[in-house]
Protein backbone atom coordinates (compact mmCIF):
# COMPACT_ATOMS: atom_id res chain seq x y z
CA UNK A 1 112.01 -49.99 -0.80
CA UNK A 2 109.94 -49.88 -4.22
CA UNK A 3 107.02 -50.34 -1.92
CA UNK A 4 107.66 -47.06 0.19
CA UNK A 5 108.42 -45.17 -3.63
CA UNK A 6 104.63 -46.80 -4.64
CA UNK A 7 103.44 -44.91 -1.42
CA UNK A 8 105.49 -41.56 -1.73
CA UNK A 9 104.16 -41.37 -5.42
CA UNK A 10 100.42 -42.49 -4.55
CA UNK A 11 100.68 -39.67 -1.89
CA UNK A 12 102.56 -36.62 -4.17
CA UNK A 13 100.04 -37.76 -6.81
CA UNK A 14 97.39 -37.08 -4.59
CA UNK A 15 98.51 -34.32 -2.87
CA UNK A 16 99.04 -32.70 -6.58
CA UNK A 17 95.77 -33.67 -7.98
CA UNK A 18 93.71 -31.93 -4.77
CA UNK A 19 95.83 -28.61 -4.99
CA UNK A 20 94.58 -29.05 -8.79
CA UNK A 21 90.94 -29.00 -7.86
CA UNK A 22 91.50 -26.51 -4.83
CA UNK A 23 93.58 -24.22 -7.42
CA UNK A 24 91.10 -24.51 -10.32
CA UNK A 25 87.92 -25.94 -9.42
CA UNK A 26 85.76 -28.05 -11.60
CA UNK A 27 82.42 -26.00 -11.24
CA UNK A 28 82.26 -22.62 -12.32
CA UNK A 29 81.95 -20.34 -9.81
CA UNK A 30 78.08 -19.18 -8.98
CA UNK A 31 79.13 -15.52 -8.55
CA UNK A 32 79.66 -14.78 -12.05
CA UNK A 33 77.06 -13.70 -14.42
CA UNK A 34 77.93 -13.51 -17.50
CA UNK A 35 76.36 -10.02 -19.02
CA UNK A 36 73.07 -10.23 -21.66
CA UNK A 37 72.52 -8.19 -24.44
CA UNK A 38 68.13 -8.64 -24.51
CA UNK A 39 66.94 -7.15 -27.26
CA UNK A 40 62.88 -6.59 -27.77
CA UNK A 41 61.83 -6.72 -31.73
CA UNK A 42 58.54 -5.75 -32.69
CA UNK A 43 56.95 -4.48 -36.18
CA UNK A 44 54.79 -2.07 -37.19
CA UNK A 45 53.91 -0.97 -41.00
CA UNK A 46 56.69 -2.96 -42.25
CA UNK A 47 59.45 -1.64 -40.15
CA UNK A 48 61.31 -3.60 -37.59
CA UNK A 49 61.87 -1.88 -34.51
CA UNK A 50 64.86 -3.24 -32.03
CA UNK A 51 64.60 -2.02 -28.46
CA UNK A 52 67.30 -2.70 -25.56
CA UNK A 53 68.07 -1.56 -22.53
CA UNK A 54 70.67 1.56 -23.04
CA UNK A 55 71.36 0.82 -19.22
CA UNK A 56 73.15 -2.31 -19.65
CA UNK A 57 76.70 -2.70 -19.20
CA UNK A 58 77.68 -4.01 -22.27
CA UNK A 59 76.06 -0.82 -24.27
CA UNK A 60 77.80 1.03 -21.84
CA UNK A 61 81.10 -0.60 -22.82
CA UNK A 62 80.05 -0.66 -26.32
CA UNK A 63 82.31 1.87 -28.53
CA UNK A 64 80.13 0.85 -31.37
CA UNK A 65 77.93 -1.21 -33.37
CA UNK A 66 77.35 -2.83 -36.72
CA UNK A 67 73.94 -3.79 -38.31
CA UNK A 68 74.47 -7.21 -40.47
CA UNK A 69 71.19 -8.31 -41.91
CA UNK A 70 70.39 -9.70 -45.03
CA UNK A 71 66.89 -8.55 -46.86
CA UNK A 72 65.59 -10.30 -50.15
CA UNK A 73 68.87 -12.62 -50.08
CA UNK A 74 71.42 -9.55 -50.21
CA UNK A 75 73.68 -9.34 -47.18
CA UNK A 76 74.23 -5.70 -45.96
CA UNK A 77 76.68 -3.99 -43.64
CA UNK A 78 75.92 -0.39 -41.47
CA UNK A 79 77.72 1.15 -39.06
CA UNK A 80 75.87 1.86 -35.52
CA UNK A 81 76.91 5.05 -33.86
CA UNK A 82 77.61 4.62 -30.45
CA UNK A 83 74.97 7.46 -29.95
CA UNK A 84 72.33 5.52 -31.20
CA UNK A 85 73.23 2.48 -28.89
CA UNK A 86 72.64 4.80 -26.12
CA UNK A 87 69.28 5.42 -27.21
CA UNK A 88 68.02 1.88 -26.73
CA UNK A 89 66.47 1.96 -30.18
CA UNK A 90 66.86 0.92 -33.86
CA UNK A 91 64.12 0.70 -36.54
CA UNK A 92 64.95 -1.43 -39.87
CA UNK A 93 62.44 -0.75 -43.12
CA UNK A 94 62.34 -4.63 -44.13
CA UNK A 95 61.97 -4.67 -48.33
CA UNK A 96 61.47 -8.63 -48.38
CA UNK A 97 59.70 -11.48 -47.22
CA UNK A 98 62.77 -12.67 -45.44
CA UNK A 99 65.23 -10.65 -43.19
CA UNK A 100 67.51 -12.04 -40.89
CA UNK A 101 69.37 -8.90 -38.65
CA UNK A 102 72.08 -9.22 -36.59
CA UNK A 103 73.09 -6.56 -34.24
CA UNK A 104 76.49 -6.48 -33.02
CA UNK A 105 78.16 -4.20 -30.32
CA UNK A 106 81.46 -3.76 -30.43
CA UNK A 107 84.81 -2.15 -27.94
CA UNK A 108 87.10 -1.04 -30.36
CA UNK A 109 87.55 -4.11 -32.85
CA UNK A 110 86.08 -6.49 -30.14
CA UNK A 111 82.41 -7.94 -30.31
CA UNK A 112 81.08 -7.87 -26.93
CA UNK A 113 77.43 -8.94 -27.06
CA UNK A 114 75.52 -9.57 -30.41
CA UNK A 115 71.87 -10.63 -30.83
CA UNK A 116 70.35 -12.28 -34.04
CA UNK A 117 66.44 -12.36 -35.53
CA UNK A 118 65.00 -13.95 -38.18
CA UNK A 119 61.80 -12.91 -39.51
CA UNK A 120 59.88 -15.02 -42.30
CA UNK A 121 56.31 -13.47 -44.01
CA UNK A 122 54.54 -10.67 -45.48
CA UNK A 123 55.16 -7.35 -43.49
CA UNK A 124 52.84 -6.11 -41.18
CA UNK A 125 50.74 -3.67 -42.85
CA UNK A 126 49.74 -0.97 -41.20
CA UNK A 127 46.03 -0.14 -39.57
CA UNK A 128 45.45 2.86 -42.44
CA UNK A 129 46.49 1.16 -44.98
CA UNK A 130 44.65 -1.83 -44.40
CA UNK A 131 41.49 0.81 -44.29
CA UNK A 132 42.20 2.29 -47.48
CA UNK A 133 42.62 -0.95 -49.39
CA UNK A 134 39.53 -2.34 -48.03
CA UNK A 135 37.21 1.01 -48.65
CA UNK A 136 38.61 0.79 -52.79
CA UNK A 137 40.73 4.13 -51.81
């Protein structure tokens, strides 16, 4: 008798444990994608310019979007109008040596995609000015 409970219980435990895997599998599934928020930086003449696509689906989503960065050690905090997320396009006037930005894009409260830079080093400078030093001007 406690032989034949052994084999009911080996056989519920198994039966349980493949509904498990059938139920919730243990790979994620190859369909989803979760959504990217690329972000191009580039700088010219000491500003940073930020470039994304205003296409994707998370700027679509996006109610709004905040601008955290810290310049010269002092952390900062702006509001990004939605209508500027929909442009694709941000430019930042760095004042130090150091920045980090962080670019956050937000539904309602929610953050739904953020992207993060650090830059280290002397600003670009740009091609005129680099003239006009060098000439004595």
């Amino acid at each position: 008798m406690t032989r034949l409970y052994l084999s009911l219980g080996s056989a519920l435990l198994a039966a349980v444990s493949f509904m498990i895997v059938l139920g919730e599998p243990l790979s994620p599934d190859r369909r989803y994608r979760p959504e990217t928020f690329a972000v191009k930086v580039s700088e010219a003449s000491g500003s940073l310019i930020l470039e994304w696509s205003p296409q994707s689906r998370l700027v679509q989503s996006a109610t709004g979007g905040v601008l955290e960065y810290v310049d010269g050690g002092t952390p900062h905090r702006d509001e990004v109008d939605v209508r500027v997320l929909r442009q694709g396009a941000l430019e930042y006037r760095r004042r130090s040596h150091e920045v980090l930005l962080r670019l956050l894009l937000l539904k309602k409260r929610d953050v739904i995609g953020q992207m993060s830079v650090r830059l280290t080093g002397a600003p670009a400078v740009a091609a005129q000015e680099t003239l006009t030093n060098r000439n004595g001007k």
